[in-house]
Protein backbone atom coordinates (compact mmCIF):
# COMPACT_ATOMS: atom_id res chain seq x y z
CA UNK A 1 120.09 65.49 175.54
CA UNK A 2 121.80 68.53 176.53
CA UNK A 3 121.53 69.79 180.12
CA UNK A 4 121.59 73.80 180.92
CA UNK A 5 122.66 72.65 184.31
CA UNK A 6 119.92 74.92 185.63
CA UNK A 7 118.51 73.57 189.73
CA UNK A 8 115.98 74.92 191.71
CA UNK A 9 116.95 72.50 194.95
CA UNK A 10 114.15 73.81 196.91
CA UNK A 11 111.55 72.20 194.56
CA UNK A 12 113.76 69.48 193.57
CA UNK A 13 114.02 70.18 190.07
CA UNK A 14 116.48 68.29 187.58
CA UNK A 15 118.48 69.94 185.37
CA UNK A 16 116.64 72.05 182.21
CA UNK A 17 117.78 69.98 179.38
CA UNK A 18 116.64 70.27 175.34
CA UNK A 19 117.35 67.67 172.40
CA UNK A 20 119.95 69.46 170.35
CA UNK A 21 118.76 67.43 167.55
CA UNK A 22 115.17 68.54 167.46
CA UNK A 23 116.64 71.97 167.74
CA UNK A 24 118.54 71.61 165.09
CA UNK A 25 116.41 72.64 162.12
CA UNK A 26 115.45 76.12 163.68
CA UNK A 27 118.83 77.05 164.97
CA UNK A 28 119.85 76.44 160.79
CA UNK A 29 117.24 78.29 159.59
CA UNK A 30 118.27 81.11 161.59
CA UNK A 31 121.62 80.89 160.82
CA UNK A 32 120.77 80.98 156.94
CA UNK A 33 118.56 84.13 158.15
CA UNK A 34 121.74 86.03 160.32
CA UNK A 35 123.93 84.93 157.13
CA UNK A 36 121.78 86.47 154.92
CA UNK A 37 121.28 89.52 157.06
CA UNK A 38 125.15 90.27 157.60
CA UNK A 39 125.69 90.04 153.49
CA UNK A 40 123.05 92.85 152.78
CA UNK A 41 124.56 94.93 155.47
CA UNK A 42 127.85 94.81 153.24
CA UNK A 43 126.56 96.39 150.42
CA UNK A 44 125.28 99.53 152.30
CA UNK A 45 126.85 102.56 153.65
CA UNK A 46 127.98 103.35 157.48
CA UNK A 47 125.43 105.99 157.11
CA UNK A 48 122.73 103.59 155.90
CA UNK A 49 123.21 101.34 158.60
CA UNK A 50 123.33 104.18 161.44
CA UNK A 51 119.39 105.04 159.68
CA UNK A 52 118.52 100.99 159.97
CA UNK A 53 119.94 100.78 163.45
CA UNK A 54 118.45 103.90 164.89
CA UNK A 55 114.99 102.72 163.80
CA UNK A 56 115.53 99.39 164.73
CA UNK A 57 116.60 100.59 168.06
CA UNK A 58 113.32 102.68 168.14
CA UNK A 59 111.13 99.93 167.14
CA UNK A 60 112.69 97.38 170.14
CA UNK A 61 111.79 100.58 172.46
CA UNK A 62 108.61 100.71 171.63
CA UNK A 63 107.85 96.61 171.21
CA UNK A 64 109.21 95.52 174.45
CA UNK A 65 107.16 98.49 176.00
CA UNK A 66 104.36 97.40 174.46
CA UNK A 67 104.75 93.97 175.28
CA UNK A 68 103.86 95.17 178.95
CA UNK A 69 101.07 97.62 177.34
CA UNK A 70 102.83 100.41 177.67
CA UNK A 71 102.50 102.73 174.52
CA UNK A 72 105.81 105.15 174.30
CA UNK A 73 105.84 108.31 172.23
CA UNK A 74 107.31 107.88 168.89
CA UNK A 75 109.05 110.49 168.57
CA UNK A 76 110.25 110.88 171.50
CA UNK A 77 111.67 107.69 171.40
CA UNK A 78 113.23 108.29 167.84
CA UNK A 79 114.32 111.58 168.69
CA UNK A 80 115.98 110.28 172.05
CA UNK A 81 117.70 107.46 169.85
CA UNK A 82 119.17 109.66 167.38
CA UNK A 83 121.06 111.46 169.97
CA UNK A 84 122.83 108.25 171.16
CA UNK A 85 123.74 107.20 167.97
CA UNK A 86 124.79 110.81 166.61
CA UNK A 87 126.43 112.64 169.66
CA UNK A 88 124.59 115.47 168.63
CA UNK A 89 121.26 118.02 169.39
CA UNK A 90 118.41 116.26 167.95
CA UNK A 91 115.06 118.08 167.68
CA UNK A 92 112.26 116.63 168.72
CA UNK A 93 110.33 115.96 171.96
CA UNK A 94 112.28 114.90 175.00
CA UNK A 95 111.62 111.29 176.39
CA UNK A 96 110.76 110.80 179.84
CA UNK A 97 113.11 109.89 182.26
CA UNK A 98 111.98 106.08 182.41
CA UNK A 99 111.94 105.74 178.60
CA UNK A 100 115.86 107.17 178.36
CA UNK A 101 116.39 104.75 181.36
CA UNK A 102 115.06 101.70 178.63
CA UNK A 103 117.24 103.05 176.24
CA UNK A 104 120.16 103.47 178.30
CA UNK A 105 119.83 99.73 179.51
CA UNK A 106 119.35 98.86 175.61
CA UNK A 107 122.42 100.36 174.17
CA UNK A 108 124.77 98.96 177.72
CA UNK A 109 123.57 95.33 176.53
CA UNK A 110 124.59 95.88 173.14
CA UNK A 111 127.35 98.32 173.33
CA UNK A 112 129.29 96.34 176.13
CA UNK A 113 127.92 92.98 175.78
CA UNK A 114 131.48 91.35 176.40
CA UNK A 115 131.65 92.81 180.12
CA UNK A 116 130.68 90.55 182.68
CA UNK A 117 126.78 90.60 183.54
CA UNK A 118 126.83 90.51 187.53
CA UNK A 119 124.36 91.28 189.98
CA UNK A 120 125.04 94.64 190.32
CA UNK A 121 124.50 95.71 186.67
CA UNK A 122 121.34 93.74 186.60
CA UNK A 123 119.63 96.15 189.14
CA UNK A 124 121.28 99.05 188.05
CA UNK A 125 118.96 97.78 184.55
CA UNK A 126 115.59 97.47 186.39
CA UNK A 127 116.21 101.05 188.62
CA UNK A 128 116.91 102.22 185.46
CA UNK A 129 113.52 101.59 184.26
CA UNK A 130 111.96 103.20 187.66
CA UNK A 131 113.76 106.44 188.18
CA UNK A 132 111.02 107.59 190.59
CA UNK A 133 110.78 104.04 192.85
CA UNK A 134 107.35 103.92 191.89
CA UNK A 135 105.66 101.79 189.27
CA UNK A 136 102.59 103.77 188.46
CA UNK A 137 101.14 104.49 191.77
CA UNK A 138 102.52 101.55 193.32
CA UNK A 139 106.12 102.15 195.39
CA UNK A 140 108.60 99.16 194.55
CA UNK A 141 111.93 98.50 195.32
CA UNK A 142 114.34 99.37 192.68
CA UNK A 143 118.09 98.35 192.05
CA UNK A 144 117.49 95.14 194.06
CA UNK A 145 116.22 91.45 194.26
CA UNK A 146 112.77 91.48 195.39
CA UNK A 147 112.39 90.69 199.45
CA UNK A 148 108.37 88.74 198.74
CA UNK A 149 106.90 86.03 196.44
CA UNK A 150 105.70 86.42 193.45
CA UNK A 151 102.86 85.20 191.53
CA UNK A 152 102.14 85.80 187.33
CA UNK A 153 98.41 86.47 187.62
CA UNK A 154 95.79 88.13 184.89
CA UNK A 155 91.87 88.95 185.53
CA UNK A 156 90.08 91.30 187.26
CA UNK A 157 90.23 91.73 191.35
CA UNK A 158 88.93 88.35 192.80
CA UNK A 159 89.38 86.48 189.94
CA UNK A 160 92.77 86.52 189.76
CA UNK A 161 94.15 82.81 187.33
CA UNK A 162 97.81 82.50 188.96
CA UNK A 163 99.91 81.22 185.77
CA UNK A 164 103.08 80.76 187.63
CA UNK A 165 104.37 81.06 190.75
CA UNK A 166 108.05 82.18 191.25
CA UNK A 167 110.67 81.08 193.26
CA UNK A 168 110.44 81.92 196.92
CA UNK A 169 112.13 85.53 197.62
CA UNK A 170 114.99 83.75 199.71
CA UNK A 171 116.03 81.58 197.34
CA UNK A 172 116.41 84.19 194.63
CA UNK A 173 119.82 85.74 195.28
CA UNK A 174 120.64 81.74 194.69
CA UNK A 175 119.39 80.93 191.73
CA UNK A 176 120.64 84.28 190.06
CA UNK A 177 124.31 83.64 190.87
CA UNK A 178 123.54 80.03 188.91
CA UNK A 179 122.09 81.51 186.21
CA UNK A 180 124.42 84.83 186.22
CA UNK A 181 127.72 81.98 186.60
CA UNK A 182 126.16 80.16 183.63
CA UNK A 183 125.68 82.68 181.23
CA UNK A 184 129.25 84.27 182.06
CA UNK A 185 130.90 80.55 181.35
CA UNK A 186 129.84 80.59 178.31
CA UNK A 187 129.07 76.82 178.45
CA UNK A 188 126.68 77.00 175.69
CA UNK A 189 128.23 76.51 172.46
CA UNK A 190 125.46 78.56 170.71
CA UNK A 191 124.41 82.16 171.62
CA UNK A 192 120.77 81.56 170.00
CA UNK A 193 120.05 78.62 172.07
CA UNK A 194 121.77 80.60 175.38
CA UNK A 195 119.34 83.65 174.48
CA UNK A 196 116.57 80.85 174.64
CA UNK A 197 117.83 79.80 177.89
CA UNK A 198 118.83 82.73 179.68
CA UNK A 199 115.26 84.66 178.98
CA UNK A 200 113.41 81.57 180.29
CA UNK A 201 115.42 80.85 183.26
CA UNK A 202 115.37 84.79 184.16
CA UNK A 203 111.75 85.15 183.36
CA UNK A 204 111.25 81.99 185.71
CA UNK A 205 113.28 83.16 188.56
CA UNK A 206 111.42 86.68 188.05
CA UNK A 207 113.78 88.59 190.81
CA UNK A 208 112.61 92.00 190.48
CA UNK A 209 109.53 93.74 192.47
CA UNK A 210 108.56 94.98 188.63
CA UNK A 211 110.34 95.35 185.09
CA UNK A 212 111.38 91.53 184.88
CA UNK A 213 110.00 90.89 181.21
CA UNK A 214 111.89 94.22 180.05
CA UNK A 215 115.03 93.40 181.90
CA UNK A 216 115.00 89.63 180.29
CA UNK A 217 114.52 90.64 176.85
CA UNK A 218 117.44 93.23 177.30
CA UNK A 219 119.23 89.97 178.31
CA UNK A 220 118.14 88.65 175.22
CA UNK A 221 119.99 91.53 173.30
CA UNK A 222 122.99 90.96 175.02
CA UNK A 223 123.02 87.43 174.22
CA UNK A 224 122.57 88.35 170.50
CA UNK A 225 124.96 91.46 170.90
CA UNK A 226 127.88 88.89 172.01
CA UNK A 227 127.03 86.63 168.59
CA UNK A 228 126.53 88.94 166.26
CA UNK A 229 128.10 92.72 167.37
CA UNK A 230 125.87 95.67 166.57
CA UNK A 231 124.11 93.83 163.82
CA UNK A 232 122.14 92.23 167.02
CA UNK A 233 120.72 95.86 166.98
CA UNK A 234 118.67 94.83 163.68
CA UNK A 235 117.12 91.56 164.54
CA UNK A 236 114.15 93.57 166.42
CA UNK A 237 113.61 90.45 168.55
CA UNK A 238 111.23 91.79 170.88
CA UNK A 239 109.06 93.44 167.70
CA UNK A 240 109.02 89.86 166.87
CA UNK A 241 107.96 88.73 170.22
CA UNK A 242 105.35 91.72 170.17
CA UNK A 243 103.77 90.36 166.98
CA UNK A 244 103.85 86.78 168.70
CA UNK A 245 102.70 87.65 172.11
CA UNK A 246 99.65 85.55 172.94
CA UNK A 247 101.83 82.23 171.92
CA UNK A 248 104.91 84.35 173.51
CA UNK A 249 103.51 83.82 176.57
CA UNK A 250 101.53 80.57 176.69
CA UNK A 251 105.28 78.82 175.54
CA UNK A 252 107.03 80.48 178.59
CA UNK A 253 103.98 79.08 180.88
CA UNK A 254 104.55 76.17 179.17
CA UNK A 255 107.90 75.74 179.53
CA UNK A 256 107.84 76.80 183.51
CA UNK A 257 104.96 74.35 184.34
CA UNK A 258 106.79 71.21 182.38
CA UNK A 259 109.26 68.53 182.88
CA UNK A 260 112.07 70.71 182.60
CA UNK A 261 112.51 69.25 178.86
CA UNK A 262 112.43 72.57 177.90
CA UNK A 263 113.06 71.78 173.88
CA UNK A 264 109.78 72.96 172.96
CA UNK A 265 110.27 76.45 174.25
CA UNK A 266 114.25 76.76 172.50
CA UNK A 267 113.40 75.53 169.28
CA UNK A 268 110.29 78.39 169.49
CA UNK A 269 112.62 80.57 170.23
CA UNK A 270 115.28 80.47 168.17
CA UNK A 271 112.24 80.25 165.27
CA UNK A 272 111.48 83.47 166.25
CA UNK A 273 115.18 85.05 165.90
CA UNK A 274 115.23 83.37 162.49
CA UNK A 275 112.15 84.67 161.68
CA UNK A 276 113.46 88.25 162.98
CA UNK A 277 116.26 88.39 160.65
CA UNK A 278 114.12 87.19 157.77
CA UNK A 279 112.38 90.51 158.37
CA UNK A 280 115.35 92.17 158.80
CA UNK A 281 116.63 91.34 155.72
CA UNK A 282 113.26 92.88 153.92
CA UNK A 283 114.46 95.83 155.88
CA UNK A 284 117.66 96.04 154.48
CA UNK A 285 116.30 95.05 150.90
CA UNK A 286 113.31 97.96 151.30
CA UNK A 287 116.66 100.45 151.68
CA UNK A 288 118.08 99.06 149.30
CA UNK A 289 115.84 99.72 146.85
CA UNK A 290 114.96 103.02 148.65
CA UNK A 291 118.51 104.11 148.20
CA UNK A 292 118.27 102.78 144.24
CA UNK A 293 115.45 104.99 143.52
CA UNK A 294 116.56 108.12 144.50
CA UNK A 295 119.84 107.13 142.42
CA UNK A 296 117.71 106.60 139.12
CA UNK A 297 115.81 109.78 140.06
CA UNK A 298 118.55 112.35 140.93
CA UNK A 299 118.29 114.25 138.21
CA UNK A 300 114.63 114.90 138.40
CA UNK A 301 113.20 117.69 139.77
CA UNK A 302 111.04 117.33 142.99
CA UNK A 303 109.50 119.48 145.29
CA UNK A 304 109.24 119.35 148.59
CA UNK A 305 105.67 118.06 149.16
CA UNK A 306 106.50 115.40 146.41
CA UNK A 307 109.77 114.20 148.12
CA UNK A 308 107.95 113.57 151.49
CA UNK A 309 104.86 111.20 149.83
CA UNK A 310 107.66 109.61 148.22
CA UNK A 311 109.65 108.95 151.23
CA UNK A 312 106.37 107.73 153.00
CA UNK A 313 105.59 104.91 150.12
CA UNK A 314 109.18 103.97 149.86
CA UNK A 315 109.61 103.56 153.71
CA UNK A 316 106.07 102.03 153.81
CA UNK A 317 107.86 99.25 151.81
CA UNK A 318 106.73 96.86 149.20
CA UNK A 319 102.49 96.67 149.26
CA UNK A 320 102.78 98.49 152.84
CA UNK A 321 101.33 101.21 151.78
CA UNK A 322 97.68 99.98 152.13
CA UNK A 323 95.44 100.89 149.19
CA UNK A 324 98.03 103.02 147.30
CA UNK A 325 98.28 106.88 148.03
CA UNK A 326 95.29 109.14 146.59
CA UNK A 327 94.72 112.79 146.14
CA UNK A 328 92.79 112.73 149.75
CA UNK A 329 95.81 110.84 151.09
CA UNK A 330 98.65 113.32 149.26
CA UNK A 331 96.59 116.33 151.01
CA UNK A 332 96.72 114.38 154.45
CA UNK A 333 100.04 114.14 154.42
CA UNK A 334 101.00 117.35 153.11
CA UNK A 335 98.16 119.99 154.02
CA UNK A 336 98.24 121.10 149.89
CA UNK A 337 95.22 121.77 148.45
CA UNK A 338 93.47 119.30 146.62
CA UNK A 339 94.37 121.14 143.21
CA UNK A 340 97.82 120.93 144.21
CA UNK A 341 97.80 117.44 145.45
CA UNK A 342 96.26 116.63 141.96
CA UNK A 343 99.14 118.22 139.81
CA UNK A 344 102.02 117.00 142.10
CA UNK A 345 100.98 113.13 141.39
CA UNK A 346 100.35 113.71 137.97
CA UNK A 347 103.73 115.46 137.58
CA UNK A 348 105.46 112.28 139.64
CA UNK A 349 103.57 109.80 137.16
CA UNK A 350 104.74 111.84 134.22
CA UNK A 351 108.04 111.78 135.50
CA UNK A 352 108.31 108.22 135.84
CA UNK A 353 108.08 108.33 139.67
CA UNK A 354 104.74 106.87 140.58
CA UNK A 355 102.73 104.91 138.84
CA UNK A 356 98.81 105.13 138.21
CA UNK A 357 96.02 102.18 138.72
CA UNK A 358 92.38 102.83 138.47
CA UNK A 359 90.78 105.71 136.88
CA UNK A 360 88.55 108.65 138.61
CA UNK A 361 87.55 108.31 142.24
CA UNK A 362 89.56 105.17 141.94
CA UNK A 363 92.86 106.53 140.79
CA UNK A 364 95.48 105.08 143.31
CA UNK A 365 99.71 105.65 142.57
CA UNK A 366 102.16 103.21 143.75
CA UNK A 367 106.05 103.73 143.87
CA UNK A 368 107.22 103.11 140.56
CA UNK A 369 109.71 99.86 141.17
CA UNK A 370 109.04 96.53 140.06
CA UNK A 371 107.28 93.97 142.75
CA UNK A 372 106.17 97.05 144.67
């Protein structure tokens, strides 16, 4: 057994501790996953990878937001994302000042993950995230620990089921030097299984008025940052823990109401970064292929309405495209007539482009690759 060395002396906890040995088989998995992952990249272009990582980027956004039902504007957020990543005038809407604050705090994780994490740059994260002191209507303090308790509660007023109960407010400048001490050692000899650790010991502690499961899972990136560089940018962890988030959140009760054998909830966790760079790696393969089309296709001429459905099957991936595009869903997507929506998908079949299934009202195209 291998101990965190996290304490809580207050509530005379021991030590969080995990079997290394039953963790073993999801930290390899995920290993094989971030191998895999970091091979593809290689055999794409800096200016492929700057397209994967700003939507990746955008997608984390958006996830962890949603996470705490909050539902960001896409473009906005892509738009906003862009600009970091380019140094240069973007169009597109402008992102409200918390929502560049969340993206600010994303790219400092990622983009100086070796600097020291310290108290300070920890609430300088969560007042990011509440550049007005308020959270909805509610005043909070920002860019500090909070100065009550705190309880995790759901259900409507007077019916309130406490999941969890934090840490008293005195005790949590404490516990975040241990935990800030501990992650800055380094004393765990795996950054997946510190990720696992860190977010669940933060998450447990919850020191902030508001914003705690935002600010952990930007811990989480920084953890991954510090393993893996910028390619941490592509796991999408939190999209993962967005698709997950029922069991998300009964294995972190789970975990803070145990025996502080906290195995369960690391091996979980670290399934869930393999499982995120297994679906990176369809990402990467989906530009791949993308990026091999349009090379077999050069020479063909396309218009402009024909170049955009293709784009939106060939991002939509393999079979995401959900009942194959039509001459209803060609006009949708480019306002054309339905005479001219007819003749640019029969042109694209003739030229090899699309291919056709089904016959009259039927009649569905799909990208013309093999699998897809």
């Amino acid at each position: 057994m291998k101990s965190t060395h996290l304490l809580w002396k207050d509530r005379n906890w021991p030590a969080l501790r995990y079997d290394s040995a039953k963790v073993a088989s999801a930290l390899a998995r995920a290993r094989r996953a971030q191998g895999a992952l970091e091979g593809k990249l290689t055999t794409i272009g800096f200016d492929e990878r700057q397209s994967l990582a700003a939507e990746a980027w955008t997608q984390e956004a958006m996830s962890t937001s949603a996470i705490e039902g909050e539902q960001l504007d896409l473009l906005a957020v892509r738009s906003s994302v862009a600009r970091r990543l380019s140094g240069a005038k973007v169009k597109g809407p402008a992102a409200p000042r918390h929502v560049d604050g969340l993206l600010d705090i994303m790219d400092d994780a990622v983009a100086n993950a070796m600097q020291t994490l310290t108290h300070k740059r920890l609430c300088a994260w969560q007042a990011a995230l509440f550049p007005t002191g308020y959270s909805g209507m509610r005043p909070i303090l920002v860019g500090g620990y909070r100065k009550h308790p705190m309880q995790i509660v759901s259900g409507p007023a007077g019916r309130e089921v406490v999941h969890y109960e934090a840490p008293p407010a005195g005790r949590v400048t404490a516990e975040m030097k241990a935990l800030l001490d501990w992650f800055n050692r380094g004393e765990e000899a795996d950054r997946f299984v510190q990720a696992a650790v860190a977010h669940l010991w933060f998450e447990t502690i919850h020191p902030f008025e508001d914003g705690n499961g935002r600010v952990g899972r930007v811990l989480v990136d920084l953890a991954l940052a510090r393993d893996s560089g910028e390619v941490g940018r592509l796991m999408r962890i939190s999209q993962r823990l967005l698709e997950t988030r029922d069991e998300y959140y009964e294995q972190l009760e789970s975990a803070q109401h145990g025996t502080c054998d906290v195995t369960a909830w690391v091996a979980w966790f670290v399934e869930q970064v393999g499982v995120a760079c297994e679906e990176a790696v369809q990402v990467v393969d989906a530009s791949l292929a993308k990026a091999r089309f349009w090379a077999t296709h050069r020479d063909k001429p396309v218009n402009e309405r024909q170049r955009k459905v293709l784009n939106v099957l060939l991002d939509a991936g393999p079979g995401g495209f959900e009942g194959g595009l039509s001459t209803r869903k060609h006009e949708s997507l480019t306002s054309a007539s339905r005479a001219t929506s007819s003749r640019d998908l029969l042109e694209l079949e003739e030229a090899g482009l699309l291919k056709r299934v089904g016959a009259g009202r039927s009649t569905r195209y799909y990208i013309n690759l093999p699998g897809w």
